[in-house]
Protein backbone atom coordinates (compact mmCIF):
# COMPACT_ATOMS: atom_id res chain seq x y z
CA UNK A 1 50.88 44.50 -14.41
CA UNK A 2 53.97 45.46 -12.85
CA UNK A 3 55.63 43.46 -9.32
CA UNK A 4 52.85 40.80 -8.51
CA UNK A 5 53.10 39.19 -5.09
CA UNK A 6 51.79 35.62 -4.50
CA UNK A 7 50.48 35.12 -0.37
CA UNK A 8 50.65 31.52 0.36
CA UNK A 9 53.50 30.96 -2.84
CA UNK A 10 54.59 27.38 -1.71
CA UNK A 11 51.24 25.89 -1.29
CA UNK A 12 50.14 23.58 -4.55
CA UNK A 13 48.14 26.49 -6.19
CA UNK A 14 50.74 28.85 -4.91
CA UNK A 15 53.77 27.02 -6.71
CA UNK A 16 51.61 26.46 -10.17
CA UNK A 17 50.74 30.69 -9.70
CA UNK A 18 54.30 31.85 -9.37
CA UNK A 19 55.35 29.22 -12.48
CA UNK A 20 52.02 30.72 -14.61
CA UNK A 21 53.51 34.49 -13.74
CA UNK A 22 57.05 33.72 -14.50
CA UNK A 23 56.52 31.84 -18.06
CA UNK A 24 54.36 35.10 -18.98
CA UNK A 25 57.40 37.21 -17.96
CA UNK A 26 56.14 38.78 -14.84
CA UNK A 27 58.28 40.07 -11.84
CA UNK A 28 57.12 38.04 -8.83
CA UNK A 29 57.45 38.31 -5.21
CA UNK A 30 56.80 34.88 -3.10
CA UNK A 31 55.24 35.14 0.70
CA UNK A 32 55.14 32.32 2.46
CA UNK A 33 56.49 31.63 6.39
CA UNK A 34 59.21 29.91 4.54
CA UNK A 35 60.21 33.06 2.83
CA UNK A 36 60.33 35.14 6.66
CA UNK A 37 56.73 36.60 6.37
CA UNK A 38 53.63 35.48 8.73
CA UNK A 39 50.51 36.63 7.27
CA UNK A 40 48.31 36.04 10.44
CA UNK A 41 51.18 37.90 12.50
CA UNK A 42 51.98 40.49 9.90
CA UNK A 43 55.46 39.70 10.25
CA UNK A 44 57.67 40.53 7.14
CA UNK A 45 54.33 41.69 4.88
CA UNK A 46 55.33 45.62 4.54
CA UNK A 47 59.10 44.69 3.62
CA UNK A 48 57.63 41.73 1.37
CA UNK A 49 54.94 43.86 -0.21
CA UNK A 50 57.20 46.88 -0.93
CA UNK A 51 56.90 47.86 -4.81
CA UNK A 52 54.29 45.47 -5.45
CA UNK A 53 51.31 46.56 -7.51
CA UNK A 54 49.17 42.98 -7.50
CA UNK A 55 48.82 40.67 -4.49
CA UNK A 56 47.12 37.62 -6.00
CA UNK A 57 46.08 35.84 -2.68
CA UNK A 58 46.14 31.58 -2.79
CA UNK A 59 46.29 31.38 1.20
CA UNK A 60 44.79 28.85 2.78
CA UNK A 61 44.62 26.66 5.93
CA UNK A 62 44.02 23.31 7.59
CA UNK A 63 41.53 24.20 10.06
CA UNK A 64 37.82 22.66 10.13
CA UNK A 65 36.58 23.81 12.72
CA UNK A 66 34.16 26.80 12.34
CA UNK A 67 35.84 29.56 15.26
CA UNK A 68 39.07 28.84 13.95
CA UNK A 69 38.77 28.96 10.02
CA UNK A 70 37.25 31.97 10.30
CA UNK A 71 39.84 33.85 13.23
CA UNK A 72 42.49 32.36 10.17
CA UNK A 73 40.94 34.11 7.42
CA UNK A 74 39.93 37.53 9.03
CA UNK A 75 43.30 37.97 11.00
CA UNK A 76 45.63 37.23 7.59
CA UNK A 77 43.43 38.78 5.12
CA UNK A 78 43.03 41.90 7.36
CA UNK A 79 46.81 41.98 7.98
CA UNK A 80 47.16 41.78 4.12
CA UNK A 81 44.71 44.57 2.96
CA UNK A 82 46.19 47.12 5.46
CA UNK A 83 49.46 46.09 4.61
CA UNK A 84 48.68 46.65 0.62
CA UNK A 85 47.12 50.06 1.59
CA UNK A 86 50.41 51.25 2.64
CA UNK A 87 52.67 49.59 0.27
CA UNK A 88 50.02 51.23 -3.11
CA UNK A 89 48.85 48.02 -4.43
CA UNK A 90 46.42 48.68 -6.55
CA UNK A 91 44.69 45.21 -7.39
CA UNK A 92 43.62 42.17 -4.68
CA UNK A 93 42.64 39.18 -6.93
CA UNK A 94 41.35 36.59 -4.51
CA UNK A 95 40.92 32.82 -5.06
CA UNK A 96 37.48 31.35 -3.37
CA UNK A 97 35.17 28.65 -3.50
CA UNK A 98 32.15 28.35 -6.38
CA UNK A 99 29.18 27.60 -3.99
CA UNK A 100 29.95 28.77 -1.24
CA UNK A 101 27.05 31.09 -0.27
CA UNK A 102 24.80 28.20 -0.31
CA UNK A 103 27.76 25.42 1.51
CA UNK A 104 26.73 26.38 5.15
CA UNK A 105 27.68 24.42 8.53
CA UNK A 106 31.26 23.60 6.95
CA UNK A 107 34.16 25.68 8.74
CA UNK A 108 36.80 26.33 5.66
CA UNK A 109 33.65 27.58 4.04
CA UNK A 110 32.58 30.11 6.61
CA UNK A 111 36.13 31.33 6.95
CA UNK A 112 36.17 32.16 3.07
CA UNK A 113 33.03 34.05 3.58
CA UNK A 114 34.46 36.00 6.10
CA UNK A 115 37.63 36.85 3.47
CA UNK A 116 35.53 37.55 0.58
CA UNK A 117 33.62 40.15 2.83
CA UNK A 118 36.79 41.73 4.34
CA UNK A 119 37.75 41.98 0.21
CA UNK A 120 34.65 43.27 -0.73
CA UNK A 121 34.92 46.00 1.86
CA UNK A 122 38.39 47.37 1.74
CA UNK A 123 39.76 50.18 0.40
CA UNK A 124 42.03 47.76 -2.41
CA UNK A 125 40.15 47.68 -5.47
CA UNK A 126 39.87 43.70 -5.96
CA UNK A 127 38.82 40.48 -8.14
CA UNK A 128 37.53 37.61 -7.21
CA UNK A 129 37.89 34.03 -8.28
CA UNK A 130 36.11 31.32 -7.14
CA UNK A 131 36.96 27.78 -8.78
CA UNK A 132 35.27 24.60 -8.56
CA UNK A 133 37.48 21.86 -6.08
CA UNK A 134 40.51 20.69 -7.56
CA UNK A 135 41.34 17.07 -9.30
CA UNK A 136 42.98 15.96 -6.06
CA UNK A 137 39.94 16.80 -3.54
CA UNK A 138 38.49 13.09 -3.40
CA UNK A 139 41.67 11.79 -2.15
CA UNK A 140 41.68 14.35 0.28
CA UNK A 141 38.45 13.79 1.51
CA UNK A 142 39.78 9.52 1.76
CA UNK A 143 42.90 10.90 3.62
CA UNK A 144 40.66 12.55 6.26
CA UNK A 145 38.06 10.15 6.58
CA UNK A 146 39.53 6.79 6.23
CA UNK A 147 39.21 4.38 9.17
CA UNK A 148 40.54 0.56 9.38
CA UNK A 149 41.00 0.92 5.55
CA UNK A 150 37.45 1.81 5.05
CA UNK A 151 36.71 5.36 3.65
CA UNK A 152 33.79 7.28 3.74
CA UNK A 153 32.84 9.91 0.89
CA UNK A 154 29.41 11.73 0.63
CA UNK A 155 27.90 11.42 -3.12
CA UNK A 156 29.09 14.79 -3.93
CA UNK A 157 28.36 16.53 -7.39
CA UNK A 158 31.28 18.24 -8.57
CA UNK A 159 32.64 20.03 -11.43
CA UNK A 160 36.51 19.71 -10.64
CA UNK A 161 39.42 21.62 -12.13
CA UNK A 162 42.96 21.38 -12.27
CA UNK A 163 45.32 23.60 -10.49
CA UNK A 164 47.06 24.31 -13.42
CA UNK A 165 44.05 25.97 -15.12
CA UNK A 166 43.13 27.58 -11.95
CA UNK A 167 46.71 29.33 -11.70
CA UNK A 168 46.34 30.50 -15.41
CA UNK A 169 42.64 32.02 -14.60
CA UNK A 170 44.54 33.97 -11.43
CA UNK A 171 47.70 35.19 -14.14
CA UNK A 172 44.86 36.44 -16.32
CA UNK A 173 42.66 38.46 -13.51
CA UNK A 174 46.05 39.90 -12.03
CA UNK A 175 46.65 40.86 -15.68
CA UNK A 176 43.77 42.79 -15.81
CA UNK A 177 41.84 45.33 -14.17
CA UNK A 178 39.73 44.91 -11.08
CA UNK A 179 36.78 42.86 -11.93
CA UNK A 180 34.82 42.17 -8.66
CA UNK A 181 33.40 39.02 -8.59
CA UNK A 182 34.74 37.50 -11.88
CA UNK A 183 33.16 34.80 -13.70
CA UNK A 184 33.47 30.86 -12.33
CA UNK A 185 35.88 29.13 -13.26
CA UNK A 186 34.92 25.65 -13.43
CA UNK A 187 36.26 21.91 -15.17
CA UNK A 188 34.64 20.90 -18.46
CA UNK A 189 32.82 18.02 -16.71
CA UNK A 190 30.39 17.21 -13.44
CA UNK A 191 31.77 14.23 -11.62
CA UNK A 192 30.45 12.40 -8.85
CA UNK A 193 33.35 12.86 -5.71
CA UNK A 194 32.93 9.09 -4.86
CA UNK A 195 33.48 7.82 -8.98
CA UNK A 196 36.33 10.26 -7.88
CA UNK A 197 37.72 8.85 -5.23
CA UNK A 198 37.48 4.92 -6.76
CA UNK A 199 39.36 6.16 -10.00
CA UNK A 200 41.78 8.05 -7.92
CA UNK A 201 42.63 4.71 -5.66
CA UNK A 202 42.87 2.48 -8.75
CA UNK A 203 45.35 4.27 -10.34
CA UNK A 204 47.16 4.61 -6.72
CA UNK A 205 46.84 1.37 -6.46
CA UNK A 206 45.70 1.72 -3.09
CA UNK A 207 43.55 -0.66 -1.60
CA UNK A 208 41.36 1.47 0.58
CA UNK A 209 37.83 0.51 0.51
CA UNK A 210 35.08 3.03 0.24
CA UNK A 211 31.75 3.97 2.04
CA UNK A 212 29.25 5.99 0.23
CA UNK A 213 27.32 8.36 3.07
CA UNK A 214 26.85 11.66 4.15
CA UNK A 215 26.96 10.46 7.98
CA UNK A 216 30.75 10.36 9.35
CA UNK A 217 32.12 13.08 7.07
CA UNK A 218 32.98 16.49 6.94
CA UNK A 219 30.06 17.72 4.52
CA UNK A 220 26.63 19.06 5.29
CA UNK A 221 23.45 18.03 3.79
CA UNK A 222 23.38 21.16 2.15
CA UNK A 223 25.68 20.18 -0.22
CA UNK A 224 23.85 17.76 -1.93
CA UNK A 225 22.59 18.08 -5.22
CA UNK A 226 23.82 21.28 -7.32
CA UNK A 227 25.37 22.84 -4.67
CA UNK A 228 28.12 22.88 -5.22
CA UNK A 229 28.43 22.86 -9.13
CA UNK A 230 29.12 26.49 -10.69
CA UNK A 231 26.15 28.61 -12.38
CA UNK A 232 25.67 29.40 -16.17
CA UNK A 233 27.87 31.19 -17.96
CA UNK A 234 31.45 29.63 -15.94
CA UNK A 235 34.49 30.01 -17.75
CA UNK A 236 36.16 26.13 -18.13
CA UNK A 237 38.99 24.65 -17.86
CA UNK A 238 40.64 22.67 -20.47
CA UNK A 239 42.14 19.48 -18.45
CA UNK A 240 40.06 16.85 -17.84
CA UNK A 241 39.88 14.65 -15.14
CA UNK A 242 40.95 11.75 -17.06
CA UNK A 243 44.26 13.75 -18.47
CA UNK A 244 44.81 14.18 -14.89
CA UNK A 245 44.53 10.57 -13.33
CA UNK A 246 46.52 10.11 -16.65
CA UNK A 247 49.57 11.77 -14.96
CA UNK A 248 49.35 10.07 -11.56
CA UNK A 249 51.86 7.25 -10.55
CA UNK A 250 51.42 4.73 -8.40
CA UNK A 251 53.80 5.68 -5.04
């Protein structure tokens, strides 16, 4: 595989990637702002990327609305390929999102569009992966919606997968050769993102109460149903959701 370089390296999938490369032996290089590179400036990436042959790419950003997911994704991921055509790497994998040609209205979602096309179109050969939403996404969604202790979380169906086996997906691509779009990676079980969220604030302990609705939330109608669940055929993780909330401490 040779020098592997992890964009976004001290985000949560970013720290479990560089851990997943580094117990299989692998020569890693971490970008991150903290480490004096700027992906969306370009800052730092041709000194970072220097002797790298894999750039697995976990970056990822805050922004919801639409105009500014996508400015995000297109000016980082365009600084990134040119900066891998002049460094010789010779393999993009990218993480994505299963579902998200048929998520639309949602602003993270049309930024990774955008990505995955600047990917697809480059001159890097590339794979990429998209995962289901991770373990932790429910209490996410009761972090951003949660008003006078009230919380409101559309009836979701979701296949959800832990970071740790999305990481070891990621070490595997990188490993091997440029697959395009690779196969889903997915959890071994469909979950319902408010059962989700209830199990997630019992074992918190946290008292928040919640709402089931689609109004007053950050998801589109579109999502509903099997949206968002992966097609036939997904490679699955091994944790379960219940090993996970299993592992979670009361804070």
């Amino acid at each position: 595989m040779g020098q592997v370089a992890v964009i976004g390296a001290t985000g949560r999938v970013g720290r479990s990637t560089v851990e997943a490369l580094r117990a299989a032996g692998r020569e890693v290089t971490e970008v991150a702002r903290s480490t004096g590179v700027d992906v969306v400036t370009g800052a730092g990436l041709d000194e970072a990327l220097h002797g790298v042959s894999v750039v697995i790419d976990v970056t990822n950003t805050p922004a919801t609305d639409p105009a500014t997911a996508v400015e995000f994704f297109a000016t980082a991921t365009g600084n990134l390929l040119e900066a891998e055509v002049r460094a010789g790497v010779r393999h993009h994998v990218l993480l994505s999102i299963v579902g998200l040609d048929r998520a639309k209205g949602t602003g993270h979602y049309d930024g990774k569009r955008r990505q995955e096309q600047l990917v697809e179109a480059g001159q890097v050969p590339w794979t990429i992966q998209r995962t289901t939403q991770f373990f932790d996404f429910a209490e996410m969604v009761v972090g951003w919606t949660t008003r006078d202790g009230v919380a409101t979380v559309a009836p979701l169906l979701l296949q959800p997968v832990a970071i740790a086996d999305v990481a070891a997906a990621l070490v595997d691509a990188a490993a091997g050769p440029p697959q395009g779009r690779a196969v889903d990676l997915a959890g071994p079980e469909t979950l319902d993102l408010v059962d989700m969220a209830r199990r997630t604030l019992t074992a918190r302990r946290d008292p928040t109460r919640l709402r089931a609705s689609w109004r007053d939330g950050p998801f589109s109608l579109e999502m509903a149903g099997e949206g968002l669940l992966p097609g036939p055929g997904a490679q699955l993780g091994v944790t379960t959701f219940d090993d996970w909330l299993a592992q979670q401490t009361p804070e």
